[in-house]
C-alpha atoms as a PDB file:
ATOM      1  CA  UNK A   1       0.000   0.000   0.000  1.00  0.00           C
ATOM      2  CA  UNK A   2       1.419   3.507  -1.047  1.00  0.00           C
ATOM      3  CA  UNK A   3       1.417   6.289   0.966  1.00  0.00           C
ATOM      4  CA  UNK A   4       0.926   8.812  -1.016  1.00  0.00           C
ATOM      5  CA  UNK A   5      -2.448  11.282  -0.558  1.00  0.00           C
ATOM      6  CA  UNK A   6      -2.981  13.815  -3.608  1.00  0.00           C
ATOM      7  CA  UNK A   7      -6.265  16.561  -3.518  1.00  0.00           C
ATOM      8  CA  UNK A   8      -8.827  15.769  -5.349  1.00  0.00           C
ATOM      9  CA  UNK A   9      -8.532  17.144  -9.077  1.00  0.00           C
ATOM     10  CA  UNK A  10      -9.820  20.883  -8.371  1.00  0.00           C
ATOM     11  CA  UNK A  11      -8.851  21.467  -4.904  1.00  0.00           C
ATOM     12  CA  UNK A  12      -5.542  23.153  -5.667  1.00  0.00           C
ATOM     13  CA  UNK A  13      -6.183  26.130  -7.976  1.00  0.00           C
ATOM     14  CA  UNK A  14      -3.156  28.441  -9.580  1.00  0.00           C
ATOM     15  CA  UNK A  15      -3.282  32.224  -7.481  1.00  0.00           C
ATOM     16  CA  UNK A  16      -4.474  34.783  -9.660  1.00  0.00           C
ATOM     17  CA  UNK A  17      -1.664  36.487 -11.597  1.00  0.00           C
ATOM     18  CA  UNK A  18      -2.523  40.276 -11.187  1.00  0.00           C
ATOM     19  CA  UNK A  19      -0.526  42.961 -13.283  1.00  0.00           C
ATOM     20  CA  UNK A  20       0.384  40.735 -16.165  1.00  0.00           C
ATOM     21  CA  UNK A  21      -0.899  42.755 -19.527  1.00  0.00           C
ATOM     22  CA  UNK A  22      -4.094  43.933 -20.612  1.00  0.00           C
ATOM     23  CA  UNK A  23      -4.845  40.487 -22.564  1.00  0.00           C
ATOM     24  CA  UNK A  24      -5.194  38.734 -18.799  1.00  0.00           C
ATOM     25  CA  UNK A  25      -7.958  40.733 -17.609  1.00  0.00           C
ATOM     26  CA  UNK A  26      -6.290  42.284 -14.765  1.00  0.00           C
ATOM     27  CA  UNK A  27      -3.776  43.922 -16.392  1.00  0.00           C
ATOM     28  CA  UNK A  28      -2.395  48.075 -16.379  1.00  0.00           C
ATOM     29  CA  UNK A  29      -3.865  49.019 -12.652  1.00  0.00           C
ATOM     30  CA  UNK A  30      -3.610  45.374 -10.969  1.00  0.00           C
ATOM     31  CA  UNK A  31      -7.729  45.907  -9.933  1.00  0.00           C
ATOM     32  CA  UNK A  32      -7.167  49.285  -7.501  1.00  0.00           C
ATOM     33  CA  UNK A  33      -8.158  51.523  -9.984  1.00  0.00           C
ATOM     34  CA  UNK A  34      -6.977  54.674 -10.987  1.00  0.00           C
ATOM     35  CA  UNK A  35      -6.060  57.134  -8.771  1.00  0.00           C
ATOM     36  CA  UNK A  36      -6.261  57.011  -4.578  1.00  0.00           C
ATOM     37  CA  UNK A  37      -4.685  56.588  -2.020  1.00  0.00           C
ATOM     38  CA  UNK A  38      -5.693  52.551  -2.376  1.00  0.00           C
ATOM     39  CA  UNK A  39      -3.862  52.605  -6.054  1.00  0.00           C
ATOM     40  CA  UNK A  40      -0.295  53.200  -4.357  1.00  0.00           C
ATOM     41  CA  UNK A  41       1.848  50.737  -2.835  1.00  0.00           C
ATOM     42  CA  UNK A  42       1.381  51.165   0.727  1.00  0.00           C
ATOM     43  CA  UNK A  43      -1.563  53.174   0.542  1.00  0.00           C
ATOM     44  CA  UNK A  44      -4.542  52.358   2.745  1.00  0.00           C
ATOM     45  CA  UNK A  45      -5.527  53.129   5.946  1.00  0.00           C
ATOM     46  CA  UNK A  46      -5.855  52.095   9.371  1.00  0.00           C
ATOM     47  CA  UNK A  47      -8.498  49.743  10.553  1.00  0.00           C
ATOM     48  CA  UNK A  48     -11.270  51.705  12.158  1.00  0.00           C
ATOM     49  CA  UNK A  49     -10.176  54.826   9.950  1.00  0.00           C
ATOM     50  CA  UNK A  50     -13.235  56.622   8.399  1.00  0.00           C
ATOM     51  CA  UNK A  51     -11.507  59.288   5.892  1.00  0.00           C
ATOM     52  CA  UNK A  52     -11.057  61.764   9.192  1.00  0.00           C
ATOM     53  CA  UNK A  53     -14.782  61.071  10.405  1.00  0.00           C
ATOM     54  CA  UNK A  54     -14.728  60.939  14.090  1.00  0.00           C
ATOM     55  CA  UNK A  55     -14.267  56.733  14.449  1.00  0.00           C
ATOM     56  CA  UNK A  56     -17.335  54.453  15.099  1.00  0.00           C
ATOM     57  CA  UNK A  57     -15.729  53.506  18.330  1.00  0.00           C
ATOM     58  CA  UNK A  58     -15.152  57.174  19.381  1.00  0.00           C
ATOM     59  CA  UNK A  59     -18.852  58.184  18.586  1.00  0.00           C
ATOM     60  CA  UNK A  60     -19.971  55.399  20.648  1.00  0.00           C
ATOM     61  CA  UNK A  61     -20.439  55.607  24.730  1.00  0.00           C
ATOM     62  CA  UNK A  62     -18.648  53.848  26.986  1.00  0.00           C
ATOM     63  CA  UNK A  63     -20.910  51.148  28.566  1.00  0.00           C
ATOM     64  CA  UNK A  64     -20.305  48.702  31.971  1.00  0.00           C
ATOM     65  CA  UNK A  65     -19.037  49.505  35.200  1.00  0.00           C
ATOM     66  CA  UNK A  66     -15.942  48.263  36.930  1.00  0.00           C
ATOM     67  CA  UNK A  67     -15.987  47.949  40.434  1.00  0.00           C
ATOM     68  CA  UNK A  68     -12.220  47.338  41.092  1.00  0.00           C
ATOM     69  CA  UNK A  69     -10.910  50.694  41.479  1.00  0.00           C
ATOM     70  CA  UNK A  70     -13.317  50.876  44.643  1.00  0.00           C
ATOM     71  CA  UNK A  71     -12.946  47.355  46.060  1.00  0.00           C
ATOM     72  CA  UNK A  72     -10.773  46.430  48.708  1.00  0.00           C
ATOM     73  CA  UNK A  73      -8.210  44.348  48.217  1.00  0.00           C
ATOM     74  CA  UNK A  74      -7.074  41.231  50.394  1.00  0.00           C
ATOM     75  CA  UNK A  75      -4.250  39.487  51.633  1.00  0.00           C
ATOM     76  CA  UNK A  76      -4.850  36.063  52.351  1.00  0.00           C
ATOM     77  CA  UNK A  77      -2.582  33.909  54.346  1.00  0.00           C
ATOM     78  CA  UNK A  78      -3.058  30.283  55.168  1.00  0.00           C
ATOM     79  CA  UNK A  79      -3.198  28.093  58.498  1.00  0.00           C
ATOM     80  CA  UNK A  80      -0.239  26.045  57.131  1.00  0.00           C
ATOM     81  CA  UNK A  81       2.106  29.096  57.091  1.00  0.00           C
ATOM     82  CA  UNK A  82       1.007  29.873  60.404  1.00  0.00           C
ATOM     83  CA  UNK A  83       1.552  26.411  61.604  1.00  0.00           C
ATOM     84  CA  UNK A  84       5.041  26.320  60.583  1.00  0.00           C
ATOM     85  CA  UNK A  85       5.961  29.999  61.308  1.00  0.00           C
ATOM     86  CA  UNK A  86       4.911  31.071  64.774  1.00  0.00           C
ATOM     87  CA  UNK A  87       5.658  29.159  67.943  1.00  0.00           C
ATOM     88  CA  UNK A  88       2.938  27.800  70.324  1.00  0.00           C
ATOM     89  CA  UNK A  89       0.761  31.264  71.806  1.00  0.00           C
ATOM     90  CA  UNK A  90       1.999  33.551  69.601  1.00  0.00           C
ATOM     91  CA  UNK A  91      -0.013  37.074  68.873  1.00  0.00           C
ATOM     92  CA  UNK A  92      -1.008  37.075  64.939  1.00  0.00           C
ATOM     93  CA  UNK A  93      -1.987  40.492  63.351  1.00  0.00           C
ATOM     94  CA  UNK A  94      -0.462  42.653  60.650  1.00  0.00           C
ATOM     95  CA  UNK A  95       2.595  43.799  62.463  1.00  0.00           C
ATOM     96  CA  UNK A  96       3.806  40.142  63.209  1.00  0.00           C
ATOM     97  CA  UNK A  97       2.756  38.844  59.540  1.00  0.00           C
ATOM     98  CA  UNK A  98       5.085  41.338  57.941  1.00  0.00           C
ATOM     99  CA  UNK A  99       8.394  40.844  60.459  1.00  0.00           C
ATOM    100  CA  UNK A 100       8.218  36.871  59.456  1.00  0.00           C
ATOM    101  CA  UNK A 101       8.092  38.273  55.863  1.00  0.00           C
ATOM    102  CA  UNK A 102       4.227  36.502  55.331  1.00  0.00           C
ATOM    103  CA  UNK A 103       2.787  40.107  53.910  1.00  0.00           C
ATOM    104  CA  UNK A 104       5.026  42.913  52.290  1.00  0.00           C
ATOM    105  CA  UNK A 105       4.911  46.069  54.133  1.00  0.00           C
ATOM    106  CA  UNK A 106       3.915  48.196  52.162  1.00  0.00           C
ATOM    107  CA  UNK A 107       1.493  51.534  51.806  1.00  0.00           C
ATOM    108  CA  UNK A 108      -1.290  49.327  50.000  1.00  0.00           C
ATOM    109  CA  UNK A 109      -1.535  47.373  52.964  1.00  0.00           C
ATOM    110  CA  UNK A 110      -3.359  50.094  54.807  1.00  0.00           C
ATOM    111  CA  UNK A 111      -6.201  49.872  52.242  1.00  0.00           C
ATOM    112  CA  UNK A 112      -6.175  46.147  52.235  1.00  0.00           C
ATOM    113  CA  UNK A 113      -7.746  43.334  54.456  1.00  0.00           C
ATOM    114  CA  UNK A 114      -5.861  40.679  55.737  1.00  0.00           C
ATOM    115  CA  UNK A 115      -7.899  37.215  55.470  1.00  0.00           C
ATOM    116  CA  UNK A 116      -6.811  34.109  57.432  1.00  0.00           C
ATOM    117  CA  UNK A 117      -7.690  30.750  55.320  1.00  0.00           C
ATOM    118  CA  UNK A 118      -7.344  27.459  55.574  1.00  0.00           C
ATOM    119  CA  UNK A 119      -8.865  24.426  57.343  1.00  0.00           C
ATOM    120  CA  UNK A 120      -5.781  22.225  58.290  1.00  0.00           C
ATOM    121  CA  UNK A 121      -5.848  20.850  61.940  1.00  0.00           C
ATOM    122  CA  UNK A 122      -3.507  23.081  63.987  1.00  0.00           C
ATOM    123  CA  UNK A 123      -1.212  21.624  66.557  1.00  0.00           C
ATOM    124  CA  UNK A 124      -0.211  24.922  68.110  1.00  0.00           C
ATOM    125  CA  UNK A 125      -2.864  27.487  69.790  1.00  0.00           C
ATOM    126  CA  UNK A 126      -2.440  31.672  68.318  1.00  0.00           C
ATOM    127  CA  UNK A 127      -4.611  34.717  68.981  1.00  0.00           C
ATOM    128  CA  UNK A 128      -5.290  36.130  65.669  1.00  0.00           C
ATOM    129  CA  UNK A 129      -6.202  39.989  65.222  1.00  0.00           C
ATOM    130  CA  UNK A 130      -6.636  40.192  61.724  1.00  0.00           C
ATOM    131  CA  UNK A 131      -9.377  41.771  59.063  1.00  0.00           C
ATOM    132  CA  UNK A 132     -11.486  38.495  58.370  1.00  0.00           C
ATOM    133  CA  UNK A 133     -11.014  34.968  58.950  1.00  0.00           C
ATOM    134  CA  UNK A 134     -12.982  32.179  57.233  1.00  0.00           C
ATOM    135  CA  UNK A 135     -15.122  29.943  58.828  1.00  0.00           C
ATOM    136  CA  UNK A 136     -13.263  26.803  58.894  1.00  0.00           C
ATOM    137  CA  UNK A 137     -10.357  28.425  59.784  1.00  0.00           C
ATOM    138  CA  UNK A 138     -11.803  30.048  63.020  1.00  0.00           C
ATOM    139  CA  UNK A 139     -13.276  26.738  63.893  1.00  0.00           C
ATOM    140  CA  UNK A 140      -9.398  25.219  63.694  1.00  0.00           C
ATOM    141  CA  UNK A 141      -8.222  27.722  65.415  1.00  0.00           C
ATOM    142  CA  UNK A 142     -10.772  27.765  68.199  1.00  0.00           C
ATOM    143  CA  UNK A 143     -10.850  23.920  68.558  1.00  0.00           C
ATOM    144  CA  UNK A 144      -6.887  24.242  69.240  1.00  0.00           C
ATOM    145  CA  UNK A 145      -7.772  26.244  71.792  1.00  0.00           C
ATOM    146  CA  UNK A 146      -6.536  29.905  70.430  1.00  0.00           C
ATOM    147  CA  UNK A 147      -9.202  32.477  69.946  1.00  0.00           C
ATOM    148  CA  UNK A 148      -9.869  35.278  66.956  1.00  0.00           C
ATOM    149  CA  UNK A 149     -10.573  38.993  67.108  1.00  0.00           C
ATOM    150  CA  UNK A 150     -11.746  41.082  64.627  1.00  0.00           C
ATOM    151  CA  UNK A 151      -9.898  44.152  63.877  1.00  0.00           C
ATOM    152  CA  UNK A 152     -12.230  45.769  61.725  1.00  0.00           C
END
């Protein structure tokens, strides 16, 4: 068996030969016509471009809203970190998060929430001050006998 595949007779035409005397149809200008600035070589214009017209785009209004220039943002940082980075009754809150290098200190951080995650089993007991804390990982931390305290 031969493996050689061909297209069927048809499939494969010749590209159309453009500028090649007047006897081939599409001879002299090529098809662009006279004069313009679509006759040169490269003339044209921009996409969108409507001869100088203010732009479709342009004439239309902006539509949506977006809400992240007023949200706030958070930091969120994981029982397992604090597991294996503060010792047994340690103090969490923002201060301590950024000495052990957790959290950058930075001037963002004022206008962002610090979240506490997670839901591994904790072997050590912490208070936590921090923004929010999720559910799970309050109920870790409160069944290993630390306790949590909303800042905010």
């Amino acid at each position: 068996m031969e493996n050689k595949l061909l297209a069927p007779i048809g499939a494969n035409k010749n590209p159309y030969r453009k500028g090649r005397g007047k006897a081939s149809g599409n001879g002299r200008t090529g098809g662009r016509g006279f004069r313009g600035q679509n006759s040169r070589s490269g003339g044209g214009v921009r996409l969108g471009f409507e001869g100088g017209q203010t732009p479709l785009f342009r004439r239309l209004p902006r539509r949506g809203f977006n809400n992240s220039k007023y949200s706030t943002p958070i930091i969120e940082v994981t029982l397992e970190l604090l597991e294996r980075l503060f010792d047994n009754g340690s103090i969490i809150n923002a201060e301590t998060l950024v000495e052990r290098n957790l959290i950058k200190e930075h001037k963002s951080i004022k206008n962002s929430e610090i979240k506490v995650i997670g839901n591994q089993e904790l072997t050590k007991k912490f208070t936590v001050n921090v923004d929010r804390v999720s559910k799970n990982a309050q109920a870790m931390i409160e069944k290993a006998g630390g306790s949590v305290t909303l800042t905010n």
